[in-house]
ModelCIF file with pLDDT and N, C-alpha, C, O atoms, coordinates in Angstrom:
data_MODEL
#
_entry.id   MODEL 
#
_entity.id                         1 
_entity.type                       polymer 
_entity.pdbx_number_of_molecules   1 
#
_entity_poly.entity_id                      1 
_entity_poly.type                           'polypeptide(L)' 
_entity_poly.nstd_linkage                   no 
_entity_poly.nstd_monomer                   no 
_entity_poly.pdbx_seq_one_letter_code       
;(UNK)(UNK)(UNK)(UNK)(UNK)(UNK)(UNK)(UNK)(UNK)(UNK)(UNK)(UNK)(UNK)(UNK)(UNK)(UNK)
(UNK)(UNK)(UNK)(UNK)(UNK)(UNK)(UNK)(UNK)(UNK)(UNK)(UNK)(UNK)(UNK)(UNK)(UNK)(UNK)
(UNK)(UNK)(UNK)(UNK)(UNK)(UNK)(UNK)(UNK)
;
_entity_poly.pdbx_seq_one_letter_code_can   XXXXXXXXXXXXXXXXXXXXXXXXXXXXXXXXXXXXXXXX 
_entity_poly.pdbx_strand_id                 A 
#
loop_
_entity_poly_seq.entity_id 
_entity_poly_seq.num 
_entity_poly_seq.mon_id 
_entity_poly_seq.hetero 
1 1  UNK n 
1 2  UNK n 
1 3  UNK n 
1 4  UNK n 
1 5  UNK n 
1 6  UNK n 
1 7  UNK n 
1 8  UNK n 
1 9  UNK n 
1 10 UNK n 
1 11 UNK n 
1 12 UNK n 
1 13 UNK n 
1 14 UNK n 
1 15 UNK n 
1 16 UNK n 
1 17 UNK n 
1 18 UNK n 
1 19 UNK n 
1 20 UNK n 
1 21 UNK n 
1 22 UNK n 
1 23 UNK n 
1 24 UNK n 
1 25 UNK n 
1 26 UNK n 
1 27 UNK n 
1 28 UNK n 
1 29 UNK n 
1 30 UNK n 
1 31 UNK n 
1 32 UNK n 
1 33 UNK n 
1 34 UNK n 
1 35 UNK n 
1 36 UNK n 
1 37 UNK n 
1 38 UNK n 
1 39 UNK n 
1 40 UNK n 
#
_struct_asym.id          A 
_struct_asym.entity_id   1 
#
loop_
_ma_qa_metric.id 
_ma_qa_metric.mode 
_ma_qa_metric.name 
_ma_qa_metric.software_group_id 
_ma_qa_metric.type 
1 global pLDDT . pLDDT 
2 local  pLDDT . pLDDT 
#
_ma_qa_metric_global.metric_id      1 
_ma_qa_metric_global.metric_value   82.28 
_ma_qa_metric_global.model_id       1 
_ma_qa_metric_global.ordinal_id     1 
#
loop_
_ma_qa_metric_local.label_asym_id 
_ma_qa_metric_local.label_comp_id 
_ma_qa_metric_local.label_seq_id 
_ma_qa_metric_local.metric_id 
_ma_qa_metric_local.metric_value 
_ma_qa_metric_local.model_id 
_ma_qa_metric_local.ordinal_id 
A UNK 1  2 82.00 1 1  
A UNK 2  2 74.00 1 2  
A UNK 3  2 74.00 1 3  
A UNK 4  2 80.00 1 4  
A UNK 5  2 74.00 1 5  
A UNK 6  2 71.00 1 6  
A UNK 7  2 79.00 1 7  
A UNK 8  2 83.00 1 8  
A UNK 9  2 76.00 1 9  
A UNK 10 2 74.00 1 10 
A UNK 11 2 82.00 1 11 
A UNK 12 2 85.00 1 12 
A UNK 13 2 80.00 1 13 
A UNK 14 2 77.00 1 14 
A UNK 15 2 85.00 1 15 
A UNK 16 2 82.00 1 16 
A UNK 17 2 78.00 1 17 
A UNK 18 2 86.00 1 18 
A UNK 19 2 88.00 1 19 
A UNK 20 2 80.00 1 20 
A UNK 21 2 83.00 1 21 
A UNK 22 2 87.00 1 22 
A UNK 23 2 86.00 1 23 
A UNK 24 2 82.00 1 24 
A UNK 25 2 84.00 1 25 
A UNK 26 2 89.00 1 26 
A UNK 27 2 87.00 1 27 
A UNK 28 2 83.00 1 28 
A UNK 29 2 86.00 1 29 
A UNK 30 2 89.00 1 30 
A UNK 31 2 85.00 1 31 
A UNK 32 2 81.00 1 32 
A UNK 33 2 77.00 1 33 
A UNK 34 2 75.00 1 34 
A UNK 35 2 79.00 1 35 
A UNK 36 2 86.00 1 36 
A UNK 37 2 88.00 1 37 
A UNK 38 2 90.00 1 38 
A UNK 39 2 92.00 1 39 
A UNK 40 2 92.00 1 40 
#
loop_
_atom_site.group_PDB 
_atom_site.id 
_atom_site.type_symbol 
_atom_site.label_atom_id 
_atom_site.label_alt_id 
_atom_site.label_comp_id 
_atom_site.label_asym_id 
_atom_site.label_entity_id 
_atom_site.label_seq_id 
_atom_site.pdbx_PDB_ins_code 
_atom_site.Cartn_x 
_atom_site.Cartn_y 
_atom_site.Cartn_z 
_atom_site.occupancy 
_atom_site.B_iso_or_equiv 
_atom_site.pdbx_formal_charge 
_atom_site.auth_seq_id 
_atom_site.auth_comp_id 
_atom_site.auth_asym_id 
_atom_site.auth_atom_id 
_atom_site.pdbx_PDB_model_num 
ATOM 1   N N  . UNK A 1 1  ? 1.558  1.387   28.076  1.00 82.00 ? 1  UNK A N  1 
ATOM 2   C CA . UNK A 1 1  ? 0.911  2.531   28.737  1.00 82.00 ? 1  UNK A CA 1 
ATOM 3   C C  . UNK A 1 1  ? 1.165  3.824   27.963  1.00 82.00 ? 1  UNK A C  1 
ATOM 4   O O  . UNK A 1 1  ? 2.117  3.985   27.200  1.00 82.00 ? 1  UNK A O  1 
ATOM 5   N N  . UNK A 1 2  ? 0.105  4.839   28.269  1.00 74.00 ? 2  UNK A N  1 
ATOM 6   C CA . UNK A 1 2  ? 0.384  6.042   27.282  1.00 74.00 ? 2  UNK A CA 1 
ATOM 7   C C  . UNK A 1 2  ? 1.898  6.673   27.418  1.00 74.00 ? 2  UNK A C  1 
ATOM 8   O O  . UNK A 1 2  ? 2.710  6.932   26.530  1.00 74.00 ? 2  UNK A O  1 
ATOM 9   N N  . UNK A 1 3  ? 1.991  6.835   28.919  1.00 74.00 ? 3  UNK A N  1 
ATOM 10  C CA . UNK A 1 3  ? 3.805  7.506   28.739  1.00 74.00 ? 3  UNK A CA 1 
ATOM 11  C C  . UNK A 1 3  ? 4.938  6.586   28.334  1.00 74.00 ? 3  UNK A C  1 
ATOM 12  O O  . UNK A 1 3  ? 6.091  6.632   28.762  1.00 74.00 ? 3  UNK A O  1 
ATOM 13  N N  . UNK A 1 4  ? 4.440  5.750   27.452  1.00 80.00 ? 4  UNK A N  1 
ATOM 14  C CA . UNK A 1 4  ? 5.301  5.140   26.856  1.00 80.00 ? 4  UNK A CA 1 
ATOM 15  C C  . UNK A 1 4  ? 5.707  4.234   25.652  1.00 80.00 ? 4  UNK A C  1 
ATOM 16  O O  . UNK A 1 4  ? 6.461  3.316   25.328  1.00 80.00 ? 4  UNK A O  1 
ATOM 17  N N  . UNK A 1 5  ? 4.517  5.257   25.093  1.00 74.00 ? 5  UNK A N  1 
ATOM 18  C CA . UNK A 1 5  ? 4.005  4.845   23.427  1.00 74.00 ? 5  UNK A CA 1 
ATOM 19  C C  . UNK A 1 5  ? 5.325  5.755   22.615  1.00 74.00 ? 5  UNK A C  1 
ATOM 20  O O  . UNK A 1 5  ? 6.020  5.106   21.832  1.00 74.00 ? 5  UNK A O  1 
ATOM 21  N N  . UNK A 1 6  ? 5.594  7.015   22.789  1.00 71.00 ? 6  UNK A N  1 
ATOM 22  C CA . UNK A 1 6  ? 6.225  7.522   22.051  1.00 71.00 ? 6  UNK A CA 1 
ATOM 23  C C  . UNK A 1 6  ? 7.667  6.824   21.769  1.00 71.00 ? 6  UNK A C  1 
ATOM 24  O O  . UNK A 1 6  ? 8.268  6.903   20.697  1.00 71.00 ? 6  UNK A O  1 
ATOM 25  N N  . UNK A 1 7  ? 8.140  6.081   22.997  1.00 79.00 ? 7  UNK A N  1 
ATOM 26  C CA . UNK A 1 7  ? 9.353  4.968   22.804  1.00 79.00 ? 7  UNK A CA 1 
ATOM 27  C C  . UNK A 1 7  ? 9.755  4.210   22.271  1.00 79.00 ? 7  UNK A C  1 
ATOM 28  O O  . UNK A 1 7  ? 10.841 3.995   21.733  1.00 79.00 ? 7  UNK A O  1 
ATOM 29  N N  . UNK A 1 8  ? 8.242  3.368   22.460  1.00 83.00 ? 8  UNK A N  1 
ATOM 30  C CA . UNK A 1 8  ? 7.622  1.905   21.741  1.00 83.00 ? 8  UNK A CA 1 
ATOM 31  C C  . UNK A 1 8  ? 7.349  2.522   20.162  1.00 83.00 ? 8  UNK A C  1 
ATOM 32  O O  . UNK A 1 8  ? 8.229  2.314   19.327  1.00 83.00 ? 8  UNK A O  1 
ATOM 33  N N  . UNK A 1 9  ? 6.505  3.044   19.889  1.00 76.00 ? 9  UNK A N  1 
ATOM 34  C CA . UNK A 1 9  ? 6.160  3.413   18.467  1.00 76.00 ? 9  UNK A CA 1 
ATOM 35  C C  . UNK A 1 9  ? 7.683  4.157   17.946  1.00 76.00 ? 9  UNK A C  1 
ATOM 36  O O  . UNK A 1 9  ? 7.659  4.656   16.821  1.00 76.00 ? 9  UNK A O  1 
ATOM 37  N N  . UNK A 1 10 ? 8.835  4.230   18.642  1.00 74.00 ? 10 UNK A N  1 
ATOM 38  C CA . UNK A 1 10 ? 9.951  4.375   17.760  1.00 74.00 ? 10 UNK A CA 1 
ATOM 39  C C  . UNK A 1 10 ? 10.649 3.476   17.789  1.00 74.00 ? 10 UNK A C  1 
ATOM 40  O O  . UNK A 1 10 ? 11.408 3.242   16.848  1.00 74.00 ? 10 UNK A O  1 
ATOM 41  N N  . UNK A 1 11 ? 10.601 2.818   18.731  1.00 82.00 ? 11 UNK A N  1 
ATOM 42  C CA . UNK A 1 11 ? 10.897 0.859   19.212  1.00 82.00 ? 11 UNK A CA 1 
ATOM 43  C C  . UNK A 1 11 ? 10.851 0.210   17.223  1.00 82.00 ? 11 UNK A C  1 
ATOM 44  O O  . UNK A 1 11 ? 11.684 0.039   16.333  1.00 82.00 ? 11 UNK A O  1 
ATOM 45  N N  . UNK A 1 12 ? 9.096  0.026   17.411  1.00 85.00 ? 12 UNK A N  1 
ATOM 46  C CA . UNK A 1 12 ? 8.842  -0.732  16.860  1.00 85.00 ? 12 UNK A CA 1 
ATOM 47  C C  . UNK A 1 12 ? 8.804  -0.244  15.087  1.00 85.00 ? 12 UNK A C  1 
ATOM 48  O O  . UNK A 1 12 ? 9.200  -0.905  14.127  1.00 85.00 ? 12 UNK A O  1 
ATOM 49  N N  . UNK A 1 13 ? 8.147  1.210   15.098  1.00 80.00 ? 13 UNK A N  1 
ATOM 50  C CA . UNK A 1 13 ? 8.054  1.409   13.836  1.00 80.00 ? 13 UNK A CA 1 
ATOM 51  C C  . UNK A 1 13 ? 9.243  2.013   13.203  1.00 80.00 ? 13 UNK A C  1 
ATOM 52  O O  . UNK A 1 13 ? 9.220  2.173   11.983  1.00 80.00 ? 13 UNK A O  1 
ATOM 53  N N  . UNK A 1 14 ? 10.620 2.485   14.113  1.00 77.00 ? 14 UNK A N  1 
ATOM 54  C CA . UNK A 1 14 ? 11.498 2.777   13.650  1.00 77.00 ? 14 UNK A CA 1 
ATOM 55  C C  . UNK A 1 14 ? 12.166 1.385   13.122  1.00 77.00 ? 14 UNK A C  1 
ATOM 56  O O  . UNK A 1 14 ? 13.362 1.447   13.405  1.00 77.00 ? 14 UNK A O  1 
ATOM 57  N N  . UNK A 1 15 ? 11.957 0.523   12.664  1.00 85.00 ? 15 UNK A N  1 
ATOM 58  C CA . UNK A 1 15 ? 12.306 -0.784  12.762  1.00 85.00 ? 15 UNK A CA 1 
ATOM 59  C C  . UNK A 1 15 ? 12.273 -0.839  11.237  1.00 85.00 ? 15 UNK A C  1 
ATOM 60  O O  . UNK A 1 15 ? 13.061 -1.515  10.576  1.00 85.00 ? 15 UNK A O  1 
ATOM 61  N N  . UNK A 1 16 ? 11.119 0.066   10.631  1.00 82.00 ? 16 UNK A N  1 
ATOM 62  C CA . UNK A 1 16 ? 11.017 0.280   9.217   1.00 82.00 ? 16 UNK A CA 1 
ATOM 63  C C  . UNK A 1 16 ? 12.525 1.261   8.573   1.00 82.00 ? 16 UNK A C  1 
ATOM 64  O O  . UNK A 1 16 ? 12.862 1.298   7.389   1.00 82.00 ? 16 UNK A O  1 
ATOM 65  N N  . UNK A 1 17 ? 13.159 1.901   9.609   1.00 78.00 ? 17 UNK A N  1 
ATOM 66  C CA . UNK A 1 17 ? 14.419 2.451   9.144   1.00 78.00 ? 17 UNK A CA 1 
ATOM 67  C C  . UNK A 1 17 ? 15.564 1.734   9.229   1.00 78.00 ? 17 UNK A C  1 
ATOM 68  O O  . UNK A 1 17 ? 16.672 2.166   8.910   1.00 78.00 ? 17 UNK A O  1 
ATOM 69  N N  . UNK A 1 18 ? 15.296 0.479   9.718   1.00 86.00 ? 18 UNK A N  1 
ATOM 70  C CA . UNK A 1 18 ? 16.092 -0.869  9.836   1.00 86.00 ? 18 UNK A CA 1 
ATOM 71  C C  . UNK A 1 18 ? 16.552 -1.262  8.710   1.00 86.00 ? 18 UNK A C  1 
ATOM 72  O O  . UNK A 1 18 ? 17.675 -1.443  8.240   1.00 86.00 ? 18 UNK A O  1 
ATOM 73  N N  . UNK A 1 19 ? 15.117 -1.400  8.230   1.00 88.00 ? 19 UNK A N  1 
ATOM 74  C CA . UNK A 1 19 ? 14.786 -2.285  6.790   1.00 88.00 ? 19 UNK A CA 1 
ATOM 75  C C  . UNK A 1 19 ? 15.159 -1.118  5.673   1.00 88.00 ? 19 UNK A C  1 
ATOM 76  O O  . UNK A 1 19 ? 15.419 -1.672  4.605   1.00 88.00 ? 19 UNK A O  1 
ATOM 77  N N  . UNK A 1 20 ? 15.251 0.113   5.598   1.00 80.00 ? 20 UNK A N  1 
ATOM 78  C CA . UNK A 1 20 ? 15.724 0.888   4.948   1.00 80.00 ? 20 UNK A CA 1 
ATOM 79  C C  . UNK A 1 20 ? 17.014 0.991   4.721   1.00 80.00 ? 20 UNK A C  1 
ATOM 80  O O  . UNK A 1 20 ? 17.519 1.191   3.616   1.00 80.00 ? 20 UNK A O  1 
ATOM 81  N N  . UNK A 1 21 ? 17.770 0.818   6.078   1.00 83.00 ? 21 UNK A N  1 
ATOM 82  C CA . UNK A 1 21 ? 19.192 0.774   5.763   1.00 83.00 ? 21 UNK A CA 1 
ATOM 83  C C  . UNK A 1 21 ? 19.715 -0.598  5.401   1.00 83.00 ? 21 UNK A C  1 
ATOM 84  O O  . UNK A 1 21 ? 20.635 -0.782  4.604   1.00 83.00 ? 21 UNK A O  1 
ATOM 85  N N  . UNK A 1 22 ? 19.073 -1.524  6.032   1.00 87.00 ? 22 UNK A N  1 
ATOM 86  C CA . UNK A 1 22 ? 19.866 -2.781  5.343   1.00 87.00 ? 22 UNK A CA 1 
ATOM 87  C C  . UNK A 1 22 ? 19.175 -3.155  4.200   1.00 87.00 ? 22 UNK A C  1 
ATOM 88  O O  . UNK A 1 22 ? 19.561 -4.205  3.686   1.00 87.00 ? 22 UNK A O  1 
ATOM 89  N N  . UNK A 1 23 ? 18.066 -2.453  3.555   1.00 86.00 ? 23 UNK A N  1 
ATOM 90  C CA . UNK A 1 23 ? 17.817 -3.070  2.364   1.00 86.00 ? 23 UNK A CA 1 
ATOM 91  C C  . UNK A 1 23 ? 18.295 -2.869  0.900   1.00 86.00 ? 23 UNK A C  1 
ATOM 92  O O  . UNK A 1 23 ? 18.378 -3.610  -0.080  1.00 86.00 ? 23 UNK A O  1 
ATOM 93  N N  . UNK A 1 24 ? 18.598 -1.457  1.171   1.00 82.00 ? 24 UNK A N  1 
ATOM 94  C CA . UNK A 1 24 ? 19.886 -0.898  0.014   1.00 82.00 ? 24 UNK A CA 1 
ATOM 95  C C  . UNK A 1 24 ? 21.489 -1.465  0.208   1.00 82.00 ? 24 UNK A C  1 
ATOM 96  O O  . UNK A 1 24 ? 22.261 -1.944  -0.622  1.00 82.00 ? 24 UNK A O  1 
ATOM 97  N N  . UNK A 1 25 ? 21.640 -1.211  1.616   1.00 84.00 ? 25 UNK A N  1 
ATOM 98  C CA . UNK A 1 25 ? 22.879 -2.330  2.251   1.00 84.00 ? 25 UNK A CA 1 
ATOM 99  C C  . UNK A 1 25 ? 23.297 -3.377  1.664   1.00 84.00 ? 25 UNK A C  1 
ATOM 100 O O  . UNK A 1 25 ? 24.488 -3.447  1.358   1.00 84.00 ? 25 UNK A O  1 
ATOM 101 N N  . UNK A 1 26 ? 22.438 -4.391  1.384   1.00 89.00 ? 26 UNK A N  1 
ATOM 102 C CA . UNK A 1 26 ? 23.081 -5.729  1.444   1.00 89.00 ? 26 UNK A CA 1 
ATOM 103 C C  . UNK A 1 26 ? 22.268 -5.695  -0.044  1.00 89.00 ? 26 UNK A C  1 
ATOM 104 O O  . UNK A 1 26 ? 22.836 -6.487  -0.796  1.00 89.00 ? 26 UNK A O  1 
ATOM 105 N N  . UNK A 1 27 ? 21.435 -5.215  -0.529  1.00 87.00 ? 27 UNK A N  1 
ATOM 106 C CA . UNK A 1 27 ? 21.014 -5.432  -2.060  1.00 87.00 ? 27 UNK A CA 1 
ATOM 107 C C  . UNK A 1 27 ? 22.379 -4.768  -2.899  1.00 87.00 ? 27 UNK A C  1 
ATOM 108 O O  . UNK A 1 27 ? 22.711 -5.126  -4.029  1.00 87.00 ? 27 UNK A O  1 
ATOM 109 N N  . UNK A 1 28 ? 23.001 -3.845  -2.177  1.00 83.00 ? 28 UNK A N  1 
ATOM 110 C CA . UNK A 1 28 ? 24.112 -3.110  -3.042  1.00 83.00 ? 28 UNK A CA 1 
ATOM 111 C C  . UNK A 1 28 ? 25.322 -4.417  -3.268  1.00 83.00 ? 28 UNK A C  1 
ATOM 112 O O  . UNK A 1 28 ? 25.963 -4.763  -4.261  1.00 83.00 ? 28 UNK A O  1 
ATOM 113 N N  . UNK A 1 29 ? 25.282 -4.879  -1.989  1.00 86.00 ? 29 UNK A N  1 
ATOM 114 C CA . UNK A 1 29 ? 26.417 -5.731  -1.638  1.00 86.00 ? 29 UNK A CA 1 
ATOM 115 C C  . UNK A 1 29 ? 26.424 -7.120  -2.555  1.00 86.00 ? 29 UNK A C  1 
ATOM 116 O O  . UNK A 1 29 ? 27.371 -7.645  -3.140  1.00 86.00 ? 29 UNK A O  1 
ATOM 117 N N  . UNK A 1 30 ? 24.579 -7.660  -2.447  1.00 89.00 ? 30 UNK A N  1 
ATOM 118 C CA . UNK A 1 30 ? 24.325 -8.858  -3.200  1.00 89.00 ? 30 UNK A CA 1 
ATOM 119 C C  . UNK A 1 30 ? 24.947 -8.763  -4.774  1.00 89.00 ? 30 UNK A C  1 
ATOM 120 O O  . UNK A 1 30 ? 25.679 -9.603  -5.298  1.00 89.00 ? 30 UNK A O  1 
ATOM 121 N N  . UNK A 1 31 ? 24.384 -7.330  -5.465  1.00 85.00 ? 31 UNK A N  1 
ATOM 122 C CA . UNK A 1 31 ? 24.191 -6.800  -6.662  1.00 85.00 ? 31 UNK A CA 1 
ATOM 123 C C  . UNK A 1 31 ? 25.647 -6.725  -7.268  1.00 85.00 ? 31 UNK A C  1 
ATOM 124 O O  . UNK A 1 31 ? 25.718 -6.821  -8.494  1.00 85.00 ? 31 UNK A O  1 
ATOM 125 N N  . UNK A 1 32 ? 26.732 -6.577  -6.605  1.00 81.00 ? 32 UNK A N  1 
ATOM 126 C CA . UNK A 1 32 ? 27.800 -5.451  -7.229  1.00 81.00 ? 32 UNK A CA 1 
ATOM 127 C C  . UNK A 1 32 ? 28.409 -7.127  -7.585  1.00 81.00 ? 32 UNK A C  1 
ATOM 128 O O  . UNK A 1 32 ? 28.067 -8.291  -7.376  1.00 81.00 ? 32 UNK A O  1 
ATOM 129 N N  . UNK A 1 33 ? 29.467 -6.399  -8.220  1.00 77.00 ? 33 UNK A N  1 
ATOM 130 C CA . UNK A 1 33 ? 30.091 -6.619  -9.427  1.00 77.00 ? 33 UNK A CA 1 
ATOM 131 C C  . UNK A 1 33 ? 29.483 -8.016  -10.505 1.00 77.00 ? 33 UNK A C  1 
ATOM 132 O O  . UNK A 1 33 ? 30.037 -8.995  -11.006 1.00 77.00 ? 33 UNK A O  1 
ATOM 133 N N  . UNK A 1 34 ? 28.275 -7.553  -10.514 1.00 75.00 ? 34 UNK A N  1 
ATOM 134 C CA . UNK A 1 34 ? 27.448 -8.106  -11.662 1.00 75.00 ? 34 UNK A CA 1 
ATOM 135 C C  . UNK A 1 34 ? 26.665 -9.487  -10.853 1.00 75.00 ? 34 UNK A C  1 
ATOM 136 O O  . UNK A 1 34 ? 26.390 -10.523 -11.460 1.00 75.00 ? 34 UNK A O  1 
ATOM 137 N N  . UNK A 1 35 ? 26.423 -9.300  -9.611  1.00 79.00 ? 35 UNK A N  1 
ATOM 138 C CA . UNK A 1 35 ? 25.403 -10.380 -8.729  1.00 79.00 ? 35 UNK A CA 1 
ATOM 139 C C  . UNK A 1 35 ? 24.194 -10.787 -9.227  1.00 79.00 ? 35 UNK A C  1 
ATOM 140 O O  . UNK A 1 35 ? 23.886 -10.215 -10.273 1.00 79.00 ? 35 UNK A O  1 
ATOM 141 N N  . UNK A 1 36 ? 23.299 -11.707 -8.754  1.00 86.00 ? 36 UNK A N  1 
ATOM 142 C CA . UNK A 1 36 ? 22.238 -11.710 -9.354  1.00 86.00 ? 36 UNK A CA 1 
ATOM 143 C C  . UNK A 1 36 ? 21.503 -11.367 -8.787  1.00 86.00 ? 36 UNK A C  1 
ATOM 144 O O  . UNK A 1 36 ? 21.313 -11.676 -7.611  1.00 86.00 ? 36 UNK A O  1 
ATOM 145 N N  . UNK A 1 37 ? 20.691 -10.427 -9.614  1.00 88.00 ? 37 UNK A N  1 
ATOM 146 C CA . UNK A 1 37 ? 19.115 -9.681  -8.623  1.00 88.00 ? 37 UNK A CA 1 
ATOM 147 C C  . UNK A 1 37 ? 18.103 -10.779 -8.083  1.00 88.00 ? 37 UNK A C  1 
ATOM 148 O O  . UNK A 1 37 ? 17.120 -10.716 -7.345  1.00 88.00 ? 37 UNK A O  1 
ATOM 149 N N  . UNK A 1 38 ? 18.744 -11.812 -8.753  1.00 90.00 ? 38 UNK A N  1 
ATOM 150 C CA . UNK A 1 38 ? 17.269 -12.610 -8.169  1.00 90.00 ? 38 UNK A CA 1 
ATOM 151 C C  . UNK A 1 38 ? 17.431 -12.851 -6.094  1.00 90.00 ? 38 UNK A C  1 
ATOM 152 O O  . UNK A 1 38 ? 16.645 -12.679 -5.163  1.00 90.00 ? 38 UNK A O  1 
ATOM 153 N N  . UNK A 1 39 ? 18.505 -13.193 -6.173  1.00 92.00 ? 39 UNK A N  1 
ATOM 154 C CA . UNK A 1 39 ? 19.639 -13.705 -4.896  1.00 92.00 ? 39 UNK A CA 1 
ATOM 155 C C  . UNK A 1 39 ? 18.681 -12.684 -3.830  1.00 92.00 ? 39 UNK A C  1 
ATOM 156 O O  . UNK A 1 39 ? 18.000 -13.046 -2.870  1.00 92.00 ? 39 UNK A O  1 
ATOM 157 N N  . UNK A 1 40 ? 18.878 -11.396 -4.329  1.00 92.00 ? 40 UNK A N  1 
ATOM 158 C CA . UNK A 1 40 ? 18.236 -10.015 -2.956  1.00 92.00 ? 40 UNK A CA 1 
ATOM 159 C C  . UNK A 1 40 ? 16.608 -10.613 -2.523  1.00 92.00 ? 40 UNK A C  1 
ATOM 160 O O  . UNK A 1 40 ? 15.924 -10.003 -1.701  1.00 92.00 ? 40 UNK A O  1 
#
C-alpha cells in the first residue's frame, strides 16, 4: 500500500547496501594474504 512503500523500497532496495558492505567484506577477506580472486 502507498503508506508503506517508503519502508518497503528501503526494505528491499536498501538490500543493495547489503551487497555493498559484504561485497568488499568478504572479497577483502577471500583476497588477503595473497587469496585467489577467482574464489570471490
Amino acid at each position: 500500500p502507498p503508506a508503506e512503500r517508503a519502508r518497503f523500497g528501503a526494505m528491499i532496495f536498501g538490500g543493495a547496501q547489503v551487497g555493498n558492505i559484504l561485497g568488499p567484506l568478504i572479497s577483502g577477506l577471500i583476497l588477503a594474504d595473497g587469496g585467489d580472486w577467482a574464489n570471490v
